[in-house]
N, C-alpha and C. Protein backbone atom coordinates (compact mmCIF):
# COMPACT_ATOMS: atom_id res chain seq x y z
N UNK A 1 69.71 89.46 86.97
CA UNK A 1 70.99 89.00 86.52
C UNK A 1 72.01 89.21 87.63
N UNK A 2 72.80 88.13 87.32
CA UNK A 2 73.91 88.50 88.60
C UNK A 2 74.75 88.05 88.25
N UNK A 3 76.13 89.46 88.47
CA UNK A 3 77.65 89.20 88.53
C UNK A 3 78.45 88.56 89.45
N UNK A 4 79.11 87.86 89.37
CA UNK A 4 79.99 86.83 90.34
C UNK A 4 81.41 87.24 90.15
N UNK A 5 82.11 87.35 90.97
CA UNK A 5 83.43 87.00 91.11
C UNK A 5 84.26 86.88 92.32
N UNK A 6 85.20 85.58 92.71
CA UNK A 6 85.30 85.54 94.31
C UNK A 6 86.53 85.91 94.04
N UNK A 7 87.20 86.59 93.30
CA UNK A 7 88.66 87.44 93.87
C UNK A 7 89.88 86.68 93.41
N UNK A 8 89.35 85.01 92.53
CA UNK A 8 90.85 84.57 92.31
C UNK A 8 90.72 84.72 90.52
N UNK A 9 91.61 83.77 90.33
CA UNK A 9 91.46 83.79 88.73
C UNK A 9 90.47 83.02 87.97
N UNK A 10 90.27 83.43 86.65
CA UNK A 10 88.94 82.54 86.31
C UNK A 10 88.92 81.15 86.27
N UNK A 11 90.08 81.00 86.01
CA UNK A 11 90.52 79.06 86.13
C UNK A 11 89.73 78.42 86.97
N UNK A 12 90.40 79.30 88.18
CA UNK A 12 90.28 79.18 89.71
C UNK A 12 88.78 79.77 90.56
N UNK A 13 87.51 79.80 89.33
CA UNK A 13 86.52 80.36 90.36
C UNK A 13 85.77 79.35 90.81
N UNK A 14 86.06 77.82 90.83
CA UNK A 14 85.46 77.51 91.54
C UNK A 14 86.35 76.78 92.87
N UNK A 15 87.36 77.33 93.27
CA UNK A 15 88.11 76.88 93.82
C UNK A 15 87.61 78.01 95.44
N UNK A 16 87.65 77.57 96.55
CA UNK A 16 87.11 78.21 97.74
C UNK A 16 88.01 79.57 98.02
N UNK A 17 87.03 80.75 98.25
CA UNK A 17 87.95 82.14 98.27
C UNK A 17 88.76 81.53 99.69
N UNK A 18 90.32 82.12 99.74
CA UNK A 18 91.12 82.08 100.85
C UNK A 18 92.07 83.22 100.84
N UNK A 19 91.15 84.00 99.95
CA UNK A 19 92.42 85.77 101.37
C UNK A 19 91.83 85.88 102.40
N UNK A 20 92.54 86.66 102.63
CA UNK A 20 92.69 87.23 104.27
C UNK A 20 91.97 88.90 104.12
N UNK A 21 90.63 89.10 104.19
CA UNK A 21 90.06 90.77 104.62
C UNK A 21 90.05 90.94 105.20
N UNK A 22 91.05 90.10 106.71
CA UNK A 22 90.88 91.14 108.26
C UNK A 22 89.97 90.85 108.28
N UNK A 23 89.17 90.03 108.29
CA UNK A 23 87.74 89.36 108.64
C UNK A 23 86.78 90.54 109.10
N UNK A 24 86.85 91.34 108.11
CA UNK A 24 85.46 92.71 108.05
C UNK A 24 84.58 92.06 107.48
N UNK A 25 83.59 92.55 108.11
CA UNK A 25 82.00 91.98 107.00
C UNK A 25 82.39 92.67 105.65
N UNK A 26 81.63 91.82 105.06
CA UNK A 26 81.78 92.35 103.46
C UNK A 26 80.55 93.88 103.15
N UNK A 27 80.83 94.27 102.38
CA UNK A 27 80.47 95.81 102.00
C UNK A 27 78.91 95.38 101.70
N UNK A 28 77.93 96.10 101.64
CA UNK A 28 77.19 96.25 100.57
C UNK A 28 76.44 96.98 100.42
N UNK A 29 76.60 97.05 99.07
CA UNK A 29 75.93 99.03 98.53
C UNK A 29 74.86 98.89 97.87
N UNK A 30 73.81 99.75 98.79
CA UNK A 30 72.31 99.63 98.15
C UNK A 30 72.24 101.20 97.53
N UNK A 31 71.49 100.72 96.63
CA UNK A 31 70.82 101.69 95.32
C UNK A 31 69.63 101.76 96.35
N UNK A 32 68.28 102.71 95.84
CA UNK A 32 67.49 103.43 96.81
C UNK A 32 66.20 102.83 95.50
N UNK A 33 66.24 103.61 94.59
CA UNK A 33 65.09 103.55 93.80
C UNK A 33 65.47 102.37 92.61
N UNK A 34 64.26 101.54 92.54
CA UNK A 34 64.70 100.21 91.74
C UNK A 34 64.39 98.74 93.09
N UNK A 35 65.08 99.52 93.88
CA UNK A 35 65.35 98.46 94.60
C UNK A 35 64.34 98.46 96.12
N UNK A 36 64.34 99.49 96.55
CA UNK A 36 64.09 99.81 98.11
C UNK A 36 62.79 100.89 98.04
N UNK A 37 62.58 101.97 96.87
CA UNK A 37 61.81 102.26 96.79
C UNK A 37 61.45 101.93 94.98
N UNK A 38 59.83 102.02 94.41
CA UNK A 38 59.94 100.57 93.78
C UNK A 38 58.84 102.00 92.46
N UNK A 39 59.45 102.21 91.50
CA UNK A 39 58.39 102.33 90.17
C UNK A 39 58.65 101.51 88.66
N UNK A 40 57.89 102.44 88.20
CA UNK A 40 57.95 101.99 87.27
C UNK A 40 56.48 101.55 86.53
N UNK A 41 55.14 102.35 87.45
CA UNK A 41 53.93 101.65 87.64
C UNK A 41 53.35 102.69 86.27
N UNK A 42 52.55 101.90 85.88
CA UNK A 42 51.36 102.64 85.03
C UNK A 42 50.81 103.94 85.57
N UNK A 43 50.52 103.72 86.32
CA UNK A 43 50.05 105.05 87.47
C UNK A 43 50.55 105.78 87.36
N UNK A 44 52.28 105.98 87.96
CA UNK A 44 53.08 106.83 87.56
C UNK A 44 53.45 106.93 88.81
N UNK A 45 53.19 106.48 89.56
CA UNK A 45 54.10 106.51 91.28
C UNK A 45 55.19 106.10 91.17
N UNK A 46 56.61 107.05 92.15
CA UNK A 46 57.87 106.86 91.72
C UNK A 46 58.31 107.39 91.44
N UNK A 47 59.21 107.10 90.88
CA UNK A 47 60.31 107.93 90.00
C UNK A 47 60.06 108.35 88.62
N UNK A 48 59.53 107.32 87.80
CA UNK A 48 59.44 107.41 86.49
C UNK A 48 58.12 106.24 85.82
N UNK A 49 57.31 106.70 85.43
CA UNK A 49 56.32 105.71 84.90
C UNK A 49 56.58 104.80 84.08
N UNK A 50 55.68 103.26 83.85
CA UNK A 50 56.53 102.13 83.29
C UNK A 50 55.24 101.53 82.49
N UNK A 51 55.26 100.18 82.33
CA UNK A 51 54.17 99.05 82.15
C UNK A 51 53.79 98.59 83.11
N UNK A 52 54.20 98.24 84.46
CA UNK A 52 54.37 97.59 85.83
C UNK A 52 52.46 97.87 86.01
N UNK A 53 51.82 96.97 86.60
CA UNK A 53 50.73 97.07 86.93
C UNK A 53 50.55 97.57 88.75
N UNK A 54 50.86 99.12 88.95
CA UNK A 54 50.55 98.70 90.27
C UNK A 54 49.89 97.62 91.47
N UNK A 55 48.77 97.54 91.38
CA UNK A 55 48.00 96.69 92.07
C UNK A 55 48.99 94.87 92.24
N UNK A 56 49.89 95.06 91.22
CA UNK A 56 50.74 93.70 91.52
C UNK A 56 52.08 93.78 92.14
N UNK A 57 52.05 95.11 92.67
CA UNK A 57 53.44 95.35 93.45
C UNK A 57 53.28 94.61 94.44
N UNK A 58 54.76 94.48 95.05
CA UNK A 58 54.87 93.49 96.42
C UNK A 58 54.23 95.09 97.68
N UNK A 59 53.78 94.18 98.47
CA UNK A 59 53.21 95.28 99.62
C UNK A 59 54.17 96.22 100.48
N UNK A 60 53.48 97.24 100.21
CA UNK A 60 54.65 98.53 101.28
C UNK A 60 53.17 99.88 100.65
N UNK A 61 54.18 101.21 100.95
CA UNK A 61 53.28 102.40 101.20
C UNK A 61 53.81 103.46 100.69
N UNK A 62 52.66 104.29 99.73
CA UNK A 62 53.27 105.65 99.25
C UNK A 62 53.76 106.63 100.25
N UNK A 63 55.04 107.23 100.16
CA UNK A 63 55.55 108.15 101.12
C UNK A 63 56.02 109.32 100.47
N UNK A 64 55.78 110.23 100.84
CA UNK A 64 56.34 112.05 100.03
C UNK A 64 57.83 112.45 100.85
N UNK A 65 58.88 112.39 99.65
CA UNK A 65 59.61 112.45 100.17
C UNK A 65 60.52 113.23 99.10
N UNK A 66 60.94 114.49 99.71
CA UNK A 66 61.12 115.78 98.88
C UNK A 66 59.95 116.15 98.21
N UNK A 67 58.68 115.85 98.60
CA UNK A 67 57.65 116.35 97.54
C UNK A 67 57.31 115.30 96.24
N UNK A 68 58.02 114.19 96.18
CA UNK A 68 57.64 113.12 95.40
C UNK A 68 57.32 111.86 96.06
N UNK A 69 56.02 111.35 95.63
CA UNK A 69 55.56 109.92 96.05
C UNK A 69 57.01 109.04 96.06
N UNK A 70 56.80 108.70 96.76
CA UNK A 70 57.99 106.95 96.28
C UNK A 70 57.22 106.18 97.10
N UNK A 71 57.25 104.63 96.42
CA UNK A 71 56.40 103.65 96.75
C UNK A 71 57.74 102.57 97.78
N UNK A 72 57.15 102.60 98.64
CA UNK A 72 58.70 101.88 99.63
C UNK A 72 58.06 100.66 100.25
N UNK A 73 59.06 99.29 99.40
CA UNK A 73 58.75 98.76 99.72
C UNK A 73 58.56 97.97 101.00
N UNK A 74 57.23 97.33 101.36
CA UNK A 74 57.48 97.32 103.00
C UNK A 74 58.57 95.47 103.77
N UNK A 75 58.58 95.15 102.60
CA UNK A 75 59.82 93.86 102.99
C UNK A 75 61.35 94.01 103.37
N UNK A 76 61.32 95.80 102.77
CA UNK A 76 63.04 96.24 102.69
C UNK A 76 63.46 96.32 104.60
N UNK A 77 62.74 96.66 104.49
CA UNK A 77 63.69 97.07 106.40
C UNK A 77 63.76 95.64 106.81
N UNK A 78 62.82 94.79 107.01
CA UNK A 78 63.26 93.12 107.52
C UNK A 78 64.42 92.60 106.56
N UNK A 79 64.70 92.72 105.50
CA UNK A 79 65.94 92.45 104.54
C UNK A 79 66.84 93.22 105.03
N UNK A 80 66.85 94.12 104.96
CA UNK A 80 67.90 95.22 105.39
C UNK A 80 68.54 94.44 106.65
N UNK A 81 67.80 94.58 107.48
CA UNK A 81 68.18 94.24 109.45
C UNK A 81 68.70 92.93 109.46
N UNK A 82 68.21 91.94 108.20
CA UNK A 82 69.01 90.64 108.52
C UNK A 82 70.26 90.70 107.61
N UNK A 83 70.63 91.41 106.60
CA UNK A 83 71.51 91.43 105.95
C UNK A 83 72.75 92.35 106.72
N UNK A 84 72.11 93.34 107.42
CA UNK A 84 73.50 93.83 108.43
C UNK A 84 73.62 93.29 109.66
N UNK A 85 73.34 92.02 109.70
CA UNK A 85 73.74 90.77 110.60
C UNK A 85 75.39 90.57 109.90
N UNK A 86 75.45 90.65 108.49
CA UNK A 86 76.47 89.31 107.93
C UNK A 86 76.89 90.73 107.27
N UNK A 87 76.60 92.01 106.38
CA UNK A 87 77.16 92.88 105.85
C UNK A 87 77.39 93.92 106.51
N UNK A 88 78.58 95.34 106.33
CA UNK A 88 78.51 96.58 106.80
C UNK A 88 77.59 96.82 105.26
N UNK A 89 76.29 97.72 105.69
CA UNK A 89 75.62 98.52 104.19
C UNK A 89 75.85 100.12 104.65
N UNK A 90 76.17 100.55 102.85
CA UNK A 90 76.14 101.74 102.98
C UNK A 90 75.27 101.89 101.74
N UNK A 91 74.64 103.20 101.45
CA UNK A 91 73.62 103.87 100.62
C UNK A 91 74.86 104.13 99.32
N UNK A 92 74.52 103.59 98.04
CA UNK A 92 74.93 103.92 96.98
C UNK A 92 73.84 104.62 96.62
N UNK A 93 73.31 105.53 96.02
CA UNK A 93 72.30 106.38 95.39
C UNK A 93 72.47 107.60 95.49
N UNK A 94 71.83 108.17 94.08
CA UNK A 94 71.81 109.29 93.91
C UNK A 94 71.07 110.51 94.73
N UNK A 95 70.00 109.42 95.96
CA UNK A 95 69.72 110.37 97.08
C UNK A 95 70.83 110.47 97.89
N UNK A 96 71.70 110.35 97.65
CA UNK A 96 72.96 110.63 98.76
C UNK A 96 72.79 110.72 100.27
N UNK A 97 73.22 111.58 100.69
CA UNK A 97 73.09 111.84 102.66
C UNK A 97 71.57 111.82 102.39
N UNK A 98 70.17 112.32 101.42
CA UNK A 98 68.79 112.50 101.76
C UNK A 98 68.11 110.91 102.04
N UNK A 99 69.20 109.62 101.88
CA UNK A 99 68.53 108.45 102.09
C UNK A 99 68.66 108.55 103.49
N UNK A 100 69.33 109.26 104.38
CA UNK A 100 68.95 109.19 106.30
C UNK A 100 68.13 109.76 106.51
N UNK A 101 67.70 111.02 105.73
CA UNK A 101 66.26 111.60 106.00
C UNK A 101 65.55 110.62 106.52
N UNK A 102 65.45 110.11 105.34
CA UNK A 102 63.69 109.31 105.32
C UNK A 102 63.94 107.78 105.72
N UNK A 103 64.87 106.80 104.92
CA UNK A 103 64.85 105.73 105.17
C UNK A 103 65.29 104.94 106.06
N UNK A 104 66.02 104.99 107.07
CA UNK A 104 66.22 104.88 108.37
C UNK A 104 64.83 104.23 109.49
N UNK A 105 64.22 105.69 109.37
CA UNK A 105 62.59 105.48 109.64
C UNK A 105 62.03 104.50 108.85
N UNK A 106 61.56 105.00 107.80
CA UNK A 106 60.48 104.26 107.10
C UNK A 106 60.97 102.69 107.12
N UNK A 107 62.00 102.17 107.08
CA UNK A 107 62.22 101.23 107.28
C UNK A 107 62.59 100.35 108.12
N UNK A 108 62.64 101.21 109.93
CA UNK A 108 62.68 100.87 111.33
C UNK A 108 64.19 100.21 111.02
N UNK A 109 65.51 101.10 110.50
CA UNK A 109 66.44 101.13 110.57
C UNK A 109 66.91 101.47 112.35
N UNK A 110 68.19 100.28 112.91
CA UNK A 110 68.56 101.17 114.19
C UNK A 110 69.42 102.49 113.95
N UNK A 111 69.71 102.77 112.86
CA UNK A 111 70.33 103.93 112.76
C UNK A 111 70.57 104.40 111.39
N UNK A 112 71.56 105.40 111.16
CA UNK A 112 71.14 106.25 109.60
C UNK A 112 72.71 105.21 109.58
N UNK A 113 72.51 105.15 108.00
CA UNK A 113 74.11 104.32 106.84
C UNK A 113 74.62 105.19 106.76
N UNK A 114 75.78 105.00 106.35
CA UNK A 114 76.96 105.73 105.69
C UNK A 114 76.53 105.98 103.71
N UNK A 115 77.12 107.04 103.55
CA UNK A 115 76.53 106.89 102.16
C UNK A 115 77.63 107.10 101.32
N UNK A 116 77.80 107.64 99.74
CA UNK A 116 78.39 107.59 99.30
C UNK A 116 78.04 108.89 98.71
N UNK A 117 78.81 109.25 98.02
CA UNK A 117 79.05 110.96 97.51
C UNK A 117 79.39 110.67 96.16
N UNK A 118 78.89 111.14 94.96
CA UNK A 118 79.48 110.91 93.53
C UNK A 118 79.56 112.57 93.31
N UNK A 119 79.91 113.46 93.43
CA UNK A 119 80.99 114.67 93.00
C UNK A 119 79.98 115.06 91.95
N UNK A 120 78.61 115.55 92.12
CA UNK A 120 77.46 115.53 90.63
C UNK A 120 78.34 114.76 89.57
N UNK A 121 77.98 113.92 89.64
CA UNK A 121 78.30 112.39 88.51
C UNK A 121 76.40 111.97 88.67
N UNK A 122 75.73 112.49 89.76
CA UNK A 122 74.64 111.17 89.45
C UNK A 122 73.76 111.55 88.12
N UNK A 123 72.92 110.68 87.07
CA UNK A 123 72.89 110.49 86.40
C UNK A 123 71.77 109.53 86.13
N UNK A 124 70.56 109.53 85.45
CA UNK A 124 69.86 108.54 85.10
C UNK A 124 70.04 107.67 84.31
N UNK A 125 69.69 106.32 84.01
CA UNK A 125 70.09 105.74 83.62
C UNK A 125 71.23 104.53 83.81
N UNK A 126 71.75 104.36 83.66
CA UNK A 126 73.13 102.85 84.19
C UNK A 126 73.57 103.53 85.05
N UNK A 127 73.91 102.07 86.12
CA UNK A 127 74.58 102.94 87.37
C UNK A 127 75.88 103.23 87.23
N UNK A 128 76.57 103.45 85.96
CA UNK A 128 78.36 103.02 85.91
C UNK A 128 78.82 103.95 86.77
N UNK A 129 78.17 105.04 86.66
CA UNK A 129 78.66 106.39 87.31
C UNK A 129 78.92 106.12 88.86
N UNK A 130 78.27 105.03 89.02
CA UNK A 130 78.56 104.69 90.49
C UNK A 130 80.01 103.66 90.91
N UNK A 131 80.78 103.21 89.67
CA UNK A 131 82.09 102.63 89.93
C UNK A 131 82.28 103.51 90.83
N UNK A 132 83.32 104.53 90.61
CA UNK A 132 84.29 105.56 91.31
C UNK A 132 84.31 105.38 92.22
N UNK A 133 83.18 105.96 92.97
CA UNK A 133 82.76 105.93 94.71
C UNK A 133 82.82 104.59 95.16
N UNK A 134 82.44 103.67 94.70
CA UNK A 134 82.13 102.39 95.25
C UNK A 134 83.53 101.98 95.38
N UNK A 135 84.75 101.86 94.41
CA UNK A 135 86.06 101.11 94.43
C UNK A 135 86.67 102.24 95.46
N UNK A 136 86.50 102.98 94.74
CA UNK A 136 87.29 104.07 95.61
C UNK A 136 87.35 104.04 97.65
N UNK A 137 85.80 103.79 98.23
CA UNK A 137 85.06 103.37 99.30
C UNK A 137 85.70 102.25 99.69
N UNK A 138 85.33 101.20 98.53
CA UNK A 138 85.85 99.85 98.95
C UNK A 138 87.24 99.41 99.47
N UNK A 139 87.82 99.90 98.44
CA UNK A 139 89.53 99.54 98.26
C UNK A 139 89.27 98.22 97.44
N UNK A 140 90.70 97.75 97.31
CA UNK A 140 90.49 97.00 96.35
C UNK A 140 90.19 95.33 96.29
N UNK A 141 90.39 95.07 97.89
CA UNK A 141 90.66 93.68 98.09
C UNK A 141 89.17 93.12 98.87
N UNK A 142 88.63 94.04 99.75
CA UNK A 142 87.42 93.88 100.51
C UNK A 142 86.20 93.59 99.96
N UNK A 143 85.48 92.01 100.34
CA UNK A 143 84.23 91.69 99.61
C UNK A 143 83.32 92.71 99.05
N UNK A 144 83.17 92.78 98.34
CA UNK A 144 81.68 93.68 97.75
C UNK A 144 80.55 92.96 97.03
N UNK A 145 79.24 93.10 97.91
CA UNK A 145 78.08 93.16 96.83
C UNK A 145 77.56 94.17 96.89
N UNK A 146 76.83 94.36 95.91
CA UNK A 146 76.06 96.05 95.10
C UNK A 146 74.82 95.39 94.69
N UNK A 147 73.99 95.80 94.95
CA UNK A 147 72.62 95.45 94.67
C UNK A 147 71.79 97.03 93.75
N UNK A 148 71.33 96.36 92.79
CA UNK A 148 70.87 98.05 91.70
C UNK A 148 69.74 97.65 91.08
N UNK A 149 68.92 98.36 90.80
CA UNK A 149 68.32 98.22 89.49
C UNK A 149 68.92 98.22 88.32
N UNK A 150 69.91 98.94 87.61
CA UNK A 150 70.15 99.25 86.19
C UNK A 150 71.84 99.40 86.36
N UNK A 151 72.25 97.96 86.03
CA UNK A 151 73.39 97.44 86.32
C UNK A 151 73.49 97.24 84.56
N UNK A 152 74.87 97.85 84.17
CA UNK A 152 74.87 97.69 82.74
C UNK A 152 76.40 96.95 82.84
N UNK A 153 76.57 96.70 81.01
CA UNK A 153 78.12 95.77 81.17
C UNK A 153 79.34 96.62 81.57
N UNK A 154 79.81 97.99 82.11
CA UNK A 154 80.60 98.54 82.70
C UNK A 154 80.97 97.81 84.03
N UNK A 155 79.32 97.88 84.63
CA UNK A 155 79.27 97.56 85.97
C UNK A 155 79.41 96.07 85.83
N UNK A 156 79.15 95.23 85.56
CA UNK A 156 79.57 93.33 85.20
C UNK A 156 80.95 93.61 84.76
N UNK A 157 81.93 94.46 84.06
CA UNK A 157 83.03 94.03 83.95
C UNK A 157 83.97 94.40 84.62
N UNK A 158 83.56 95.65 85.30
CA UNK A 158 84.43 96.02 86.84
C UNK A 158 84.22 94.86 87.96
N UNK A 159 83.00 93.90 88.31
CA UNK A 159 83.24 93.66 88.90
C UNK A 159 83.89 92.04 88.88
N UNK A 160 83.69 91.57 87.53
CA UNK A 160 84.52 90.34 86.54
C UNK A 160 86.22 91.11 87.35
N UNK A 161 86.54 92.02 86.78
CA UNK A 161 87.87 92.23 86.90
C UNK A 161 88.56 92.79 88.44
N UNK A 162 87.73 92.91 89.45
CA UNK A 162 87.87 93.38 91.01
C UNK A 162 88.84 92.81 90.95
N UNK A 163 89.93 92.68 91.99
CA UNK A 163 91.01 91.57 92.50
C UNK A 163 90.03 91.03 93.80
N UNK A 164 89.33 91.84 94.60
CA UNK A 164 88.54 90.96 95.54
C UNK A 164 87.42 90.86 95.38
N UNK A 165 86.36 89.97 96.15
CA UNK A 165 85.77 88.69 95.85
C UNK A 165 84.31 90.17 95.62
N UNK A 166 83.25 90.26 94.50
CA UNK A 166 82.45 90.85 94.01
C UNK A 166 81.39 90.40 93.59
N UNK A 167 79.86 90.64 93.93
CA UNK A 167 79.06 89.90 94.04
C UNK A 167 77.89 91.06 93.11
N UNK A 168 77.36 91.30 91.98
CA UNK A 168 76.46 92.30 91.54
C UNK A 168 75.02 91.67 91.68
N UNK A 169 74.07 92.25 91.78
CA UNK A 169 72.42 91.67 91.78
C UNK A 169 71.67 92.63 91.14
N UNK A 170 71.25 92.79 90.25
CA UNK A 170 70.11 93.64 89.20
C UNK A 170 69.01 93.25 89.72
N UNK A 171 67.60 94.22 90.14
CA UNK A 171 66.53 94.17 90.42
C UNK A 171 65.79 94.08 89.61
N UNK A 172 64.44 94.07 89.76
CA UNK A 172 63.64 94.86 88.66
C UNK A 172 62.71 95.87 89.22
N UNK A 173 62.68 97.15 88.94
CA UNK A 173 62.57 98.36 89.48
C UNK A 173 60.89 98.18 90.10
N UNK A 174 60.36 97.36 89.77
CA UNK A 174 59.01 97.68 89.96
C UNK A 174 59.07 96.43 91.08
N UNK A 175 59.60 95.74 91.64
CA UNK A 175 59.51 94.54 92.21
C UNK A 175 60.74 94.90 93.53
N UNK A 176 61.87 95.69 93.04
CA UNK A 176 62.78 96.09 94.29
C UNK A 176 63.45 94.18 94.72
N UNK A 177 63.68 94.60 95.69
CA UNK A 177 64.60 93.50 96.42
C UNK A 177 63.71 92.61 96.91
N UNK A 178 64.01 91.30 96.77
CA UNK A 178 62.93 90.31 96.99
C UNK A 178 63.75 89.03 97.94
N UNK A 179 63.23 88.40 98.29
CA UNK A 179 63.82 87.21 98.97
C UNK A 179 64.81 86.48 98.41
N UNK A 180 64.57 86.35 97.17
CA UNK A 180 65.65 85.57 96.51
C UNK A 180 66.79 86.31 96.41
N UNK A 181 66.73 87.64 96.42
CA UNK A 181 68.26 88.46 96.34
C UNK A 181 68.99 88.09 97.79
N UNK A 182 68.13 88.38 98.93
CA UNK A 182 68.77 88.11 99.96
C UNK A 182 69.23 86.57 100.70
N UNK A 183 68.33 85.62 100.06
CA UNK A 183 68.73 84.84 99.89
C UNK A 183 70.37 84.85 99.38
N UNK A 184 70.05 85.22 98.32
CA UNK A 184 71.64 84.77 97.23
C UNK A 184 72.49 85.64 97.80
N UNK A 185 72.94 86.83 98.49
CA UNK A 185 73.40 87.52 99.36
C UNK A 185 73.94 86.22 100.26
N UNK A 186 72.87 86.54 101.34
CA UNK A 186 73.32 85.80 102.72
C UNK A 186 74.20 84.07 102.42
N UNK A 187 73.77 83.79 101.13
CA UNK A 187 74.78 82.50 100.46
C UNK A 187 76.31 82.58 99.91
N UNK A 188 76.05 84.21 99.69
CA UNK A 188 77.52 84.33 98.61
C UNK A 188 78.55 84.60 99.96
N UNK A 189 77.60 85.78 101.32
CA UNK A 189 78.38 85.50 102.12
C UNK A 189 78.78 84.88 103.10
N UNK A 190 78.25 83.53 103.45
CA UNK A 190 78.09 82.32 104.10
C UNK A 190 79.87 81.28 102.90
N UNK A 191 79.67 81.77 101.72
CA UNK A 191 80.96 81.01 100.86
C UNK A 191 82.14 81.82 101.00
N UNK A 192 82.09 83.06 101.30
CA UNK A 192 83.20 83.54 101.82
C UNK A 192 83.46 83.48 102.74
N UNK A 193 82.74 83.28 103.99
CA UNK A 193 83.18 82.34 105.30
C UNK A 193 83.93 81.37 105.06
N UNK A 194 83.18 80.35 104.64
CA UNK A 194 83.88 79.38 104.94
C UNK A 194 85.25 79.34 104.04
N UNK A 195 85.29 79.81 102.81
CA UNK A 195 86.80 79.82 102.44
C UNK A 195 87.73 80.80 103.32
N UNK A 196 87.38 81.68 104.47
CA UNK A 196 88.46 81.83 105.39
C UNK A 196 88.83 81.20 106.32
N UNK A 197 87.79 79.96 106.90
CA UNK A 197 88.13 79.48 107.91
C UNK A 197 89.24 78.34 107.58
């Protein structure tokens, strides 16, 4: 599922975004597990066991990290590297600063992200807990997409109501980030181009 909103009024959303962000790349905040590292499997690799049939996961490799398997998927770092062509990304997740540990590497990152800090707010379950940090980070006018697994209607109506242009993408935890997200990414920010030029 995916939240849309380019920053004007609803009348007006299909009308071409034209503020002015100081022409910064637009934000975008990756979630870790759901998305980048992937359960949800029968097996029980991950985070939390599911229905998901391992053997039909997209391809990548079990890695111990704090002492727990996580299954990482191996498409994320080529997504990643072309998406901070066109985005600044920073780490939304509840691994906080521990996503430079590991994922940097594992995913032949050129360097560790910036992350985000939730004040013990993190929390299983919906990411709402992750507004705060994210607007707060953002400010209020600067593109944002957020990419999550477990995007609930808090998170769709913060970003319905942003004043600037907000882009949400829900995964599915056992499948992580797939082509078509980055696809629809690299499109939403290819339309905010051109409504600045």
């Amino acid at each position: 599922m995916t939240t849309r909103n380019t920053g004007l009024p609803h009348k007006l959303q299909s009308t071409q975004v034209t503020m002015d962000t100081g022409h910064q790349k637009p934000l975008l905040y990756l979630d870790v597990d759901g998305v980048i590292s992937l359960f949800g499997f029968r097996e029980g690799y991950g985070l939390a066991p599911g229905n998901a049939r391992f053997a039909d996961c997209p391809p990548g490799g079990l890695h111990s990290i704090n002492g727990i398997p996580h299954y990482i998927s191996a498409a994320c770092g080529g997504y990643l590297r072309r998406l901070a062509e066109r985005y600044d990304l920073v780490w939304a997740t509840g691994w906080e600063e521990t996503a430079n540990d590991y994922l940097p590497h594992l995913l032949e990152l050129p360097a560790s992200l910036p992350y985000l800090t939730f004040d013990g707010r993190v929390a299983a379950g919906s990411a709402h807990w992750k507004i705060d940090a994210i607007a707060t980070h953002a400010g209020e006018t600067r593109p944002v997409a957020w990419i999550d697994d477990n995007v609930d209607g808090t998170c769709r109506a913060w970003a319905k109501q942003r004043p600037g242009p907000t882009l949400i993408i829900e995964t599915v935890r056992h499948e992580g980030m797939t082509d078509e997200h980055v696809d629809q990414l690299l499109e939403w920010v290819a339309e905010l181009r051109n409504g600045r030029d």
